[in-house]
C-alpha atoms as a PDB file:
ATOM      1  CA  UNK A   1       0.000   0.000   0.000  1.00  0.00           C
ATOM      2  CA  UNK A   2       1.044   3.461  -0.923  1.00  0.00           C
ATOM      3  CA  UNK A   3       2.407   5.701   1.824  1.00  0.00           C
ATOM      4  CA  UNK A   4       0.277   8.767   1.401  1.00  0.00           C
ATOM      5  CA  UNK A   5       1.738  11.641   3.106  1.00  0.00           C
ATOM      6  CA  UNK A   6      -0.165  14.231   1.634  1.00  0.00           C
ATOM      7  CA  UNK A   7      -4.096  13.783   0.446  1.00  0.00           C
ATOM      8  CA  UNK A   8      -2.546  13.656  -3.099  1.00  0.00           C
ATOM      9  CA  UNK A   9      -5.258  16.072  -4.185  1.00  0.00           C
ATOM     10  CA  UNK A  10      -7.989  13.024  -3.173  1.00  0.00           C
ATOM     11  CA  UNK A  11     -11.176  14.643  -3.627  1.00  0.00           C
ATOM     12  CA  UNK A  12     -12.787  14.783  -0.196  1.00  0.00           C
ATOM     13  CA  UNK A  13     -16.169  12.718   0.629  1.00  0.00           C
ATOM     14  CA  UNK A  14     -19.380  14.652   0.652  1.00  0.00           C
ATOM     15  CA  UNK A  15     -20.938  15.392   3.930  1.00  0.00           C
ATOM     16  CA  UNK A  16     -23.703  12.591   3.482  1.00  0.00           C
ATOM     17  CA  UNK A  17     -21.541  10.293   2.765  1.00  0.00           C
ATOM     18  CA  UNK A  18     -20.163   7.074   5.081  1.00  0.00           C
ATOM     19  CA  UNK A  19     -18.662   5.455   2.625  1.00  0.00           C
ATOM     20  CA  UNK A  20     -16.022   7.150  -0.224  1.00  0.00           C
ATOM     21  CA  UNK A  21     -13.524   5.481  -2.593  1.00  0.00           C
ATOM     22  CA  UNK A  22     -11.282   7.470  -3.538  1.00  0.00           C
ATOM     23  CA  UNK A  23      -9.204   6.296  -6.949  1.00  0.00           C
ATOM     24  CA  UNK A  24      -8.972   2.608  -5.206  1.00  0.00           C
ATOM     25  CA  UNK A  25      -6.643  -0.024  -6.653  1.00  0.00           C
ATOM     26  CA  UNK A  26      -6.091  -3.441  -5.887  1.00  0.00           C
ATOM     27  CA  UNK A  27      -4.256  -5.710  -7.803  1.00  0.00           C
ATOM     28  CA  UNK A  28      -3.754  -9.495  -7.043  1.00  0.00           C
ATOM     29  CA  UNK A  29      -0.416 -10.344  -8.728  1.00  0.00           C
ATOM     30  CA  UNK A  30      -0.673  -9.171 -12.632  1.00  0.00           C
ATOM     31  CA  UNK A  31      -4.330  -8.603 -12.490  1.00  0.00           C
ATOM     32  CA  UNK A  32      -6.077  -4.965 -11.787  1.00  0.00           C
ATOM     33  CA  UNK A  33      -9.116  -6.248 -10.029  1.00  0.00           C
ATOM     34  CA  UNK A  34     -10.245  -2.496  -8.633  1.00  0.00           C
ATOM     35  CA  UNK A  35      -8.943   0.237 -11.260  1.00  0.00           C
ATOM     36  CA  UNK A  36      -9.083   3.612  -9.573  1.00  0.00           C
ATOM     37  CA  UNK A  37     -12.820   3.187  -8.317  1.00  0.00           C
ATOM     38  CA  UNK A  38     -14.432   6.689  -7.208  1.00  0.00           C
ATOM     39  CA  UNK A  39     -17.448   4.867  -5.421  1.00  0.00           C
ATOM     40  CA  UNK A  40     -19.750   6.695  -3.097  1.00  0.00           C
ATOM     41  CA  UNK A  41     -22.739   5.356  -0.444  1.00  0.00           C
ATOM     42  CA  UNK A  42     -24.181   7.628   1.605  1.00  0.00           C
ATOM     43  CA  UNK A  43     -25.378   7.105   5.161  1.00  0.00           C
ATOM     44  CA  UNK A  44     -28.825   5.131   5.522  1.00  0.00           C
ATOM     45  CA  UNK A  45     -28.439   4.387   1.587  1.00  0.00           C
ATOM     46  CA  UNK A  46     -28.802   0.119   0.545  1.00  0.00           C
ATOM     47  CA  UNK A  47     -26.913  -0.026  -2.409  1.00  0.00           C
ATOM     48  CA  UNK A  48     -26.811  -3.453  -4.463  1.00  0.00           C
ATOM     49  CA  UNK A  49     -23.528  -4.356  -6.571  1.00  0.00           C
ATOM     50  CA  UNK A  50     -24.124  -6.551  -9.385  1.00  0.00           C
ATOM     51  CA  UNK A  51     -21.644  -7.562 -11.918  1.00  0.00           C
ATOM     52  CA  UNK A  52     -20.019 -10.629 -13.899  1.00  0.00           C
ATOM     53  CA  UNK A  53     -17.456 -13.330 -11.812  1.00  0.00           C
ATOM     54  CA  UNK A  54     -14.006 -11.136 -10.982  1.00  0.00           C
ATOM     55  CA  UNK A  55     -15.597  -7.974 -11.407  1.00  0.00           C
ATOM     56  CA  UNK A  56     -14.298  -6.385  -8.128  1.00  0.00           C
ATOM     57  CA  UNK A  57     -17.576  -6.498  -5.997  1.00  0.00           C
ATOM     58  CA  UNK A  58     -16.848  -8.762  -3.120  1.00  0.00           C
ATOM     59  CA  UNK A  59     -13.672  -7.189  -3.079  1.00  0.00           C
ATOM     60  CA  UNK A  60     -14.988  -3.859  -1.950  1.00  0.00           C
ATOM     61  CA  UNK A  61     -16.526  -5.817   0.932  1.00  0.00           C
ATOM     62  CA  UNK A  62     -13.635  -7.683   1.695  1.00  0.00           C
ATOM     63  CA  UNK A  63     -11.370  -4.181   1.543  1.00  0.00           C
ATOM     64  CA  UNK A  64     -13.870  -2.207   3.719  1.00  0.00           C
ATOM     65  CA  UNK A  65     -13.789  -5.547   6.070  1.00  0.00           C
ATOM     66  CA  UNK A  66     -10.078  -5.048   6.132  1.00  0.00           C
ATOM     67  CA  UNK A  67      -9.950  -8.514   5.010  1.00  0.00           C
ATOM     68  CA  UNK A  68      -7.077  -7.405   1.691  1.00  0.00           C
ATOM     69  CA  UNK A  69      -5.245  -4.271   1.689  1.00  0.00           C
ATOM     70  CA  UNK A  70      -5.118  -1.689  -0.819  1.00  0.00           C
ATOM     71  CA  UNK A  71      -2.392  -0.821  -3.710  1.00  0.00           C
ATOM     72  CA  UNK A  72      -3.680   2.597  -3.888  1.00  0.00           C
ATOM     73  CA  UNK A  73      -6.253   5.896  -3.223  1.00  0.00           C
ATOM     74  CA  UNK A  74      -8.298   6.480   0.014  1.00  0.00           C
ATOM     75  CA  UNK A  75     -11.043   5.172   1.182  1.00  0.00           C
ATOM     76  CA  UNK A  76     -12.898   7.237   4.060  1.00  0.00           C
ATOM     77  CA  UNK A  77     -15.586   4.949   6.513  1.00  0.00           C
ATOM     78  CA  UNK A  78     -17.675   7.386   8.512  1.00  0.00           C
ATOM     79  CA  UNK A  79     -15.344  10.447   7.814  1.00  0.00           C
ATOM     80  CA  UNK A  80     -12.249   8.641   8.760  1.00  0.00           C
ATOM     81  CA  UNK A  81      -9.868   7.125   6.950  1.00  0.00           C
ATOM     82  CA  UNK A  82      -9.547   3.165   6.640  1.00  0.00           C
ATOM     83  CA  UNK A  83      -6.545   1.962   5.362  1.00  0.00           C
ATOM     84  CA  UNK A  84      -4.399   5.163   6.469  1.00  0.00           C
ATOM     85  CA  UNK A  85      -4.594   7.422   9.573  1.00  0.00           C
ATOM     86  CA  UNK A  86      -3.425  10.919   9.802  1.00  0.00           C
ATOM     87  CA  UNK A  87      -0.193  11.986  11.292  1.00  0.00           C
ATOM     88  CA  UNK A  88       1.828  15.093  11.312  1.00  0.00           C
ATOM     89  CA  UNK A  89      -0.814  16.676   8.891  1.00  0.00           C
ATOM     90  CA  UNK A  90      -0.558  13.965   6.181  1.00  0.00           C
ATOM     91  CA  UNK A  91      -1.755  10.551   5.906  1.00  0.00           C
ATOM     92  CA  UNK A  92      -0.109   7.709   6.700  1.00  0.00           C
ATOM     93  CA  UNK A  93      -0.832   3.807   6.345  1.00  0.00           C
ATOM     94  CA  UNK A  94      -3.017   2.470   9.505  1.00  0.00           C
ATOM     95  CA  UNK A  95      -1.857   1.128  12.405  1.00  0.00           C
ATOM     96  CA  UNK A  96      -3.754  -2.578  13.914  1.00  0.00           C
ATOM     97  CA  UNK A  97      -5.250  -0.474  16.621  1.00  0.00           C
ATOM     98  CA  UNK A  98      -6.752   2.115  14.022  1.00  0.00           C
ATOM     99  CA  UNK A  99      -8.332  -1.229  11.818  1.00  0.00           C
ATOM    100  CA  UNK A 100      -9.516  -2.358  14.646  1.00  0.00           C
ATOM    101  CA  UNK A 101     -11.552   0.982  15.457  1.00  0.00           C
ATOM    102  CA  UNK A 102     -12.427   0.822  12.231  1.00  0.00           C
ATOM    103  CA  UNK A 103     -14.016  -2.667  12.098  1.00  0.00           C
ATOM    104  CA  UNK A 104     -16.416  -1.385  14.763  1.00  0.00           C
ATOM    105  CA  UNK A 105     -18.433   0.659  12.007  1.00  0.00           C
ATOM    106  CA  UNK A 106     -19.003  -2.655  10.038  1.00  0.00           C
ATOM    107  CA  UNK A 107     -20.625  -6.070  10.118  1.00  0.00           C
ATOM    108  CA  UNK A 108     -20.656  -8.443   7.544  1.00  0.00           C
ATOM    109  CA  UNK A 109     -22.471 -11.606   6.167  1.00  0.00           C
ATOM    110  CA  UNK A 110     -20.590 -13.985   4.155  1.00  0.00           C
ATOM    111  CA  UNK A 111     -20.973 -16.564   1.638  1.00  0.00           C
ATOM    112  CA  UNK A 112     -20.468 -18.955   4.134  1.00  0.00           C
ATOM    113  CA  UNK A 113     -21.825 -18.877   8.197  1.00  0.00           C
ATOM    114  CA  UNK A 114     -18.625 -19.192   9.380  1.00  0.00           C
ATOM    115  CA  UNK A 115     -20.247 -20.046  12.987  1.00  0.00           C
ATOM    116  CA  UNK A 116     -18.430 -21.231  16.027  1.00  0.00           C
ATOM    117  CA  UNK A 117     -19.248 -24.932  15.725  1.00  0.00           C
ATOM    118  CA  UNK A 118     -18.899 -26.099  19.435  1.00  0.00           C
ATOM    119  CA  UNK A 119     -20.604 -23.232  20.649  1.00  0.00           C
ATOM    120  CA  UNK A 120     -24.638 -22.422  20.723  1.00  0.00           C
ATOM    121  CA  UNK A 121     -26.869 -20.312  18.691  1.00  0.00           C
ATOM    122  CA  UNK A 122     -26.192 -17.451  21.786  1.00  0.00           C
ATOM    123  CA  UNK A 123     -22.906 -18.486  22.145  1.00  0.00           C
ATOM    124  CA  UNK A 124     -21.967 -17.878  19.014  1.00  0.00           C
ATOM    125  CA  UNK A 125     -23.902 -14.578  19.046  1.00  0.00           C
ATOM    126  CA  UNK A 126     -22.529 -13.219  22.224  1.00  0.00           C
ATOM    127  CA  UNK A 127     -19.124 -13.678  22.234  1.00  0.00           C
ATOM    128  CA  UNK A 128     -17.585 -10.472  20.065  1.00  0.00           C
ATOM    129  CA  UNK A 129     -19.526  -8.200  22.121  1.00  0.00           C
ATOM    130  CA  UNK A 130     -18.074  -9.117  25.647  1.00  0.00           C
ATOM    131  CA  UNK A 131     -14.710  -9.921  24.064  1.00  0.00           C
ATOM    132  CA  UNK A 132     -14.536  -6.896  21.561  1.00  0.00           C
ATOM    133  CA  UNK A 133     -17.320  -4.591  23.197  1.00  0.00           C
ATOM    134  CA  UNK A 134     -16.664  -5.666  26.632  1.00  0.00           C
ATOM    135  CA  UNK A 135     -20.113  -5.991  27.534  1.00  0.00           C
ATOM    136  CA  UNK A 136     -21.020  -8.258  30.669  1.00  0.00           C
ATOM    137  CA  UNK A 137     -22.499 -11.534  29.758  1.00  0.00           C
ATOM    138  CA  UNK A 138     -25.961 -10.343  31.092  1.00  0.00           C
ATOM    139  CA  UNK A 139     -25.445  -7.249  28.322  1.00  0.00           C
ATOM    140  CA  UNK A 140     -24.717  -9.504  25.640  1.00  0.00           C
ATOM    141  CA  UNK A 141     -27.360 -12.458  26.263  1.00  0.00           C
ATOM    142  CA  UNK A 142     -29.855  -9.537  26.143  1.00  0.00           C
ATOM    143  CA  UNK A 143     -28.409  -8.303  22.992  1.00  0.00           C
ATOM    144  CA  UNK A 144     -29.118 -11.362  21.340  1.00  0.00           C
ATOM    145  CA  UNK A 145     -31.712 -12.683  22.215  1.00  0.00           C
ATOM    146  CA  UNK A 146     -33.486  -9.136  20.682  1.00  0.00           C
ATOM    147  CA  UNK A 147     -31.642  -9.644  17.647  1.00  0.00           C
ATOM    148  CA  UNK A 148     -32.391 -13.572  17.717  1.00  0.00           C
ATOM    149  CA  UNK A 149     -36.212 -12.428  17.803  1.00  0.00           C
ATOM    150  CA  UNK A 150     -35.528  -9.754  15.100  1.00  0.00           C
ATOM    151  CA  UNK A 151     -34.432 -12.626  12.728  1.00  0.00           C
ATOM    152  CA  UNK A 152     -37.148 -15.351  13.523  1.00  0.00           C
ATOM    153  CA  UNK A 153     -34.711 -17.312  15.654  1.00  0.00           C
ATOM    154  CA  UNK A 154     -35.605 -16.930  19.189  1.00  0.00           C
ATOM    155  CA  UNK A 155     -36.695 -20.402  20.044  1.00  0.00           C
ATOM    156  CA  UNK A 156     -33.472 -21.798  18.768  1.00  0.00           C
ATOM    157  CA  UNK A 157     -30.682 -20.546  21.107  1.00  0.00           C
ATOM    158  CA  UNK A 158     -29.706 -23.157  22.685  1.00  0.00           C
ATOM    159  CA  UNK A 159     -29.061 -25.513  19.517  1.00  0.00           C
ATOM    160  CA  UNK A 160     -25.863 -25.729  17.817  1.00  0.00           C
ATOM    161  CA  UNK A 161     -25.109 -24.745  14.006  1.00  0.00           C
ATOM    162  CA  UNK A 162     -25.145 -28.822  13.157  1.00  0.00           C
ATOM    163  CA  UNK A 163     -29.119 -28.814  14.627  1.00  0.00           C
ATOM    164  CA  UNK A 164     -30.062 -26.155  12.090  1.00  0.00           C
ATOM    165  CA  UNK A 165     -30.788 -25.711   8.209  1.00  0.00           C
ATOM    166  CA  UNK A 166     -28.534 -23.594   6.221  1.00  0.00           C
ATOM    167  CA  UNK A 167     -30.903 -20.706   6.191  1.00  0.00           C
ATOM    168  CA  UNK A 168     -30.952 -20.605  10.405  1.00  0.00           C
ATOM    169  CA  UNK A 169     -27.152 -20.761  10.053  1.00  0.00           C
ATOM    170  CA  UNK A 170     -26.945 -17.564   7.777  1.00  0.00           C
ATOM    171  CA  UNK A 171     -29.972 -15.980  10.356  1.00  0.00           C
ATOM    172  CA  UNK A 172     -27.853 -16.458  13.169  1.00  0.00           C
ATOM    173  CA  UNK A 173     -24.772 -15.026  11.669  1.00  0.00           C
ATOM    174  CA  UNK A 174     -26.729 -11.835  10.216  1.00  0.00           C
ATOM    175  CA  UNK A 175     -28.162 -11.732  13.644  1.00  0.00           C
ATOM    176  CA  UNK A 176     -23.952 -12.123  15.191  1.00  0.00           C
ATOM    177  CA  UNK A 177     -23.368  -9.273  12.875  1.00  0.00           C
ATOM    178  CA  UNK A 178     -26.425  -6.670  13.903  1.00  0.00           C
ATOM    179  CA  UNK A 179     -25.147  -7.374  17.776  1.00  0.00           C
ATOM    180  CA  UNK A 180     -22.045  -5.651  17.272  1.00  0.00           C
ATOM    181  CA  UNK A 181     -24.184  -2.706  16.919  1.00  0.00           C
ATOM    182  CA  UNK A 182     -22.452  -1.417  13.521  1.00  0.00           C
ATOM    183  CA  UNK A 183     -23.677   1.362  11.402  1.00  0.00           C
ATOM    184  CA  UNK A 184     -22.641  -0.629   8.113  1.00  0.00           C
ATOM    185  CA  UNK A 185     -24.012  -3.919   7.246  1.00  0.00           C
ATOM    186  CA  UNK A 186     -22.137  -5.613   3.975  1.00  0.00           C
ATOM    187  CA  UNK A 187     -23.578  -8.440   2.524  1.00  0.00           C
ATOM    188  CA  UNK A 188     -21.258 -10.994   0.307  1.00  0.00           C
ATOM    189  CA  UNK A 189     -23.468 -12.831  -1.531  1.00  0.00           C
ATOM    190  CA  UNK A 190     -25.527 -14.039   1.595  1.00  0.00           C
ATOM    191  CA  UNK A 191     -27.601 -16.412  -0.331  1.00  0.00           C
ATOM    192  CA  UNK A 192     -25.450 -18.491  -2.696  1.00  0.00           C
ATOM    193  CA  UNK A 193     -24.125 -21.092  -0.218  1.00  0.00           C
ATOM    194  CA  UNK A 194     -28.218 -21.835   0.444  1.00  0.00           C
ATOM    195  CA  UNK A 195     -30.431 -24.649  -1.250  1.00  0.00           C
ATOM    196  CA  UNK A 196     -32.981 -22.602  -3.407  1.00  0.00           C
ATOM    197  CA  UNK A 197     -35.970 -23.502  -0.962  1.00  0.00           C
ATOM    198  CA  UNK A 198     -33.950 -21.162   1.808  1.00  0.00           C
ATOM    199  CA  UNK A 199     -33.007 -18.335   0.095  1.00  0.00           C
ATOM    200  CA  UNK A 200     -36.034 -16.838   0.533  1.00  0.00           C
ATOM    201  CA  UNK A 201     -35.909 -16.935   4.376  1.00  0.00           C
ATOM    202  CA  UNK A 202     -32.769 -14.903   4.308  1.00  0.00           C
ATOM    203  CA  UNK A 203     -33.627 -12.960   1.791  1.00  0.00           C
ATOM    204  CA  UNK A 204     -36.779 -11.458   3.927  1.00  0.00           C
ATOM    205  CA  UNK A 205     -34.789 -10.706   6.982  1.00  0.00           C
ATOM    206  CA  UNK A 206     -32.480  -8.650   4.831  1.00  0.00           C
ATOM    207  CA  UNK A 207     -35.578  -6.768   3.346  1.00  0.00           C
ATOM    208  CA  UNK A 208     -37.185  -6.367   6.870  1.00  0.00           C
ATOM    209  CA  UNK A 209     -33.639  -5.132   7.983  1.00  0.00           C
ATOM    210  CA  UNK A 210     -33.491  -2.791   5.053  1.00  0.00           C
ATOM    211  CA  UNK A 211     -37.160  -1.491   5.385  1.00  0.00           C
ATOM    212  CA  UNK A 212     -37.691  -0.909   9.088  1.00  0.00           C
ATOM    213  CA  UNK A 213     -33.824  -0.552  10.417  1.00  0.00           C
ATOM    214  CA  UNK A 214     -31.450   2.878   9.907  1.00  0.00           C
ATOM    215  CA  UNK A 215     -28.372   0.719   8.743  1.00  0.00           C
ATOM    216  CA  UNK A 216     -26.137   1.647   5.766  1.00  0.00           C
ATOM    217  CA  UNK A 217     -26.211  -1.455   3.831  1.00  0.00           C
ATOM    218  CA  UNK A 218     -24.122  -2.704   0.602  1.00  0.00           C
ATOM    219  CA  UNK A 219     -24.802  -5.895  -0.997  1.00  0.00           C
ATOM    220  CA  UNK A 220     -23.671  -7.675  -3.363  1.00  0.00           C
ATOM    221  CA  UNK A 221     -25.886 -10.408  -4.776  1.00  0.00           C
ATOM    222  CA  UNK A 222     -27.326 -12.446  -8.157  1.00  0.00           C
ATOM    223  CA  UNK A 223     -30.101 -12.182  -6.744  1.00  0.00           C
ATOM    224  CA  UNK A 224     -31.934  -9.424  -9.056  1.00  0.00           C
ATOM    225  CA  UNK A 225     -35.453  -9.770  -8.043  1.00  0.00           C
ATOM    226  CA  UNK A 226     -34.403  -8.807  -4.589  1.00  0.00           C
ATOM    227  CA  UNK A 227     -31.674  -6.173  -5.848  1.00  0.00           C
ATOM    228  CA  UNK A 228     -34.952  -4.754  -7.740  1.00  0.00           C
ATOM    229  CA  UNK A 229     -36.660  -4.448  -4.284  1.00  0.00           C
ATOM    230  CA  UNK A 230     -34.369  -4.091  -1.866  1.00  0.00           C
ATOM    231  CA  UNK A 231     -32.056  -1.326  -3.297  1.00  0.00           C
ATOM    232  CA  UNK A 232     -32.068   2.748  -3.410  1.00  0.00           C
ATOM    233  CA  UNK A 233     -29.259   2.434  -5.885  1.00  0.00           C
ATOM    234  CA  UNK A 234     -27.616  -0.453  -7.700  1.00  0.00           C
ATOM    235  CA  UNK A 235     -24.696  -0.192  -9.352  1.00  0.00           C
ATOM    236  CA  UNK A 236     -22.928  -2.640 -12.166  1.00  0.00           C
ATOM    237  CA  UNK A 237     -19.330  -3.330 -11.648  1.00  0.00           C
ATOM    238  CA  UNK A 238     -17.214  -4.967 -14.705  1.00  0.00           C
ATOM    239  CA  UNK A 239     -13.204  -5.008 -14.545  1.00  0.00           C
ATOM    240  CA  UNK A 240     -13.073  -3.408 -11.526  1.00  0.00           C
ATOM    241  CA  UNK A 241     -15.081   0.047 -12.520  1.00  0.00           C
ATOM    242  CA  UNK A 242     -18.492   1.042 -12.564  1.00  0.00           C
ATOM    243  CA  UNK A 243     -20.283   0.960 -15.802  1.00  0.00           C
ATOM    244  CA  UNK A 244     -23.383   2.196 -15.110  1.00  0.00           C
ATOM    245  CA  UNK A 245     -25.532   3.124 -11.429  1.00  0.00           C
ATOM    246  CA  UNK A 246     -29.029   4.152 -10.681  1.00  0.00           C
ATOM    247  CA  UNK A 247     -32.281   3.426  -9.329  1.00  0.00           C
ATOM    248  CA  UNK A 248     -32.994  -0.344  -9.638  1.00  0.00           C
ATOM    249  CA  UNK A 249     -35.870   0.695 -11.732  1.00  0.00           C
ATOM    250  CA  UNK A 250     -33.831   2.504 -14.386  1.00  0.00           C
ATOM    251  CA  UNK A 251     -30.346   0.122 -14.298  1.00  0.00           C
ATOM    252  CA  UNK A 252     -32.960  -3.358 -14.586  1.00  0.00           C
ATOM    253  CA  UNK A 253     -35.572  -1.566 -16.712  1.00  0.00           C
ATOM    254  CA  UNK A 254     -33.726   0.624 -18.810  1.00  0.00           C
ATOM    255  CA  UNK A 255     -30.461   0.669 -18.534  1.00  0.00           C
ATOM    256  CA  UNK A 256     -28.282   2.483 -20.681  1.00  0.00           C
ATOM    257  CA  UNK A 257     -25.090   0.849 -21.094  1.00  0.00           C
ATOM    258  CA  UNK A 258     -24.645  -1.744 -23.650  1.00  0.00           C
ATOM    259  CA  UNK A 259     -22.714  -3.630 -21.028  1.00  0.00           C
ATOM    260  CA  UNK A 260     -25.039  -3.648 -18.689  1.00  0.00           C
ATOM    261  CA  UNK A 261     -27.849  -4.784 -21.563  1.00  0.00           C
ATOM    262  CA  UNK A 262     -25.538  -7.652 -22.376  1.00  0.00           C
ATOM    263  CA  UNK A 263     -24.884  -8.855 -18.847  1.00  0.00           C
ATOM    264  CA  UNK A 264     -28.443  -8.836 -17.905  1.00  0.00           C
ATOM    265  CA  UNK A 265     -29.776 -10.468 -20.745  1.00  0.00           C
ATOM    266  CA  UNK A 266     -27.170 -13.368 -20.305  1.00  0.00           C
ATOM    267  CA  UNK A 267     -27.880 -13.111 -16.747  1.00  0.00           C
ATOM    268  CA  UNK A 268     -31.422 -13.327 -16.679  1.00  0.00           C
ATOM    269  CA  UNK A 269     -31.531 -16.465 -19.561  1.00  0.00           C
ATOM    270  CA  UNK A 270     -29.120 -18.648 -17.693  1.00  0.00           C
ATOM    271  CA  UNK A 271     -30.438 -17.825 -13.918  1.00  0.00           C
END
């Protein structure tokens, strides 16, 4: 990652905004999987990425995550920087306590559950917040079990992951995620580890999350029914830029890059 000492003339993030990518690059060996992305979402905002295999979306989760570094640009997370912090009146790359601060904005759902095995459905919901939060054990339990209610899983704390379906698993870790209290939920393709009869159980706690909760939320799915509904703003990634964004309405309805045509009309014929 670059040093940045200066802001390099990096255009500043807009007020509204919580997220801001500033001319982002990341490259994995020879290949330029982010190419200068400007990328903006603004607080409260749901924002679906759709886009062709190794077109850079679950990468921008995985960056904001602080899951891969960065080969260049800024990226600011609730008017801070991520990757850098500022020292001396320039910016320099981040230090593990600063990530760590950082992390505290986001939560995120992954392909897979990635649940603690040996422990319980509350188990495996409590245990960031007393070790990373420091709440008591009281704090936490009551922590989950609201958010265990809030995703239709209430009456299954005391199982393990092996004692539910795949659907409960990704439940309980959207419901691990919301306990850490975050003000940024990402979403990595929550759906595509499911059998097709589950999907749509996840799918409506994400919508009831999106319609009745205040969270920032970015998503990346194939699921384009549900980017249709979900979304204030989805946005079509190829080659590690944005082709085209807009209203779900106008980028699945009418959208006005031949790109985007292309990739929705092989899209739709082979989902």
């Amino acid at each position: 990652m670059n040093d940045h000492t200066t802001n390099g003339g990096a255009a500043p993030p807009t007020p509204e905004a919580i997220i801001h990518f500033d001319r982002v690059v990341k490259r994995f060996g020879p290949v330029t999987v982010l190419d200068s992305l400007d990328f903006e979402v603004r607080k409260g905002e749901k924002v679906t990425i759709i886009g062709p295999s190794g077109s850079g979306k679950s990468t921008v989760l995985r960056i904001l995550m602080t899951l891969e570094t960065i080969d260049d640009g800024i990226i600011h997370v609730a008017g801070r920087p991520l990757w850098h912090e500022r020292r001396n009146g320039g910016l320099v790359p981040a230090s593990e306590n600063h990530l760590r601060d950082m992390r505290k904005e986001m939560g995120m759902v992954f392909q897979q559950f990635n649940l603690f095995p040996h422990m319980t459905v509350r188990r495996n919901v409590t245990e960031a917040p007393v070790h990373v939060l420091g709440l008591s054990r009281q704090e936490a339990n009551q922590r989950a079990e609201e958010y265990l209610e809030l995703v239709g899983l209430s009456d299954q704390v005391d199982k393990f992951p092996s004692q539910l379906s795949g659907g409960q698993q990704q439940r309980v870790a959207i419901a691990r995620a919301l306990a850490m209290r975050p003000n940024i939920m990402l979403f990595d393709e929550p759906t595509s580890a499911l059998d097709p009869e589950l999907v749509g159980e996840v799918l409506n706690v994400i919508q009831r999350l999106a319609e009745e909760h205040d969270l920032t939320m970015l998503l990346v799915t194939h699921e384009m029914q549900f980017a249709k509904r979900v979304s204030d703003r989805v946005c079509f990634f190829d080659k590690g830029r944005i082709v085209e964004q807009g209203p779900p309405e106008q980028v699945f309805g009418a959208p006005r890059e031949e790109r985007t045509r292309d990739f929705l009309k092989n899209f739709l014929n082979t989902a």
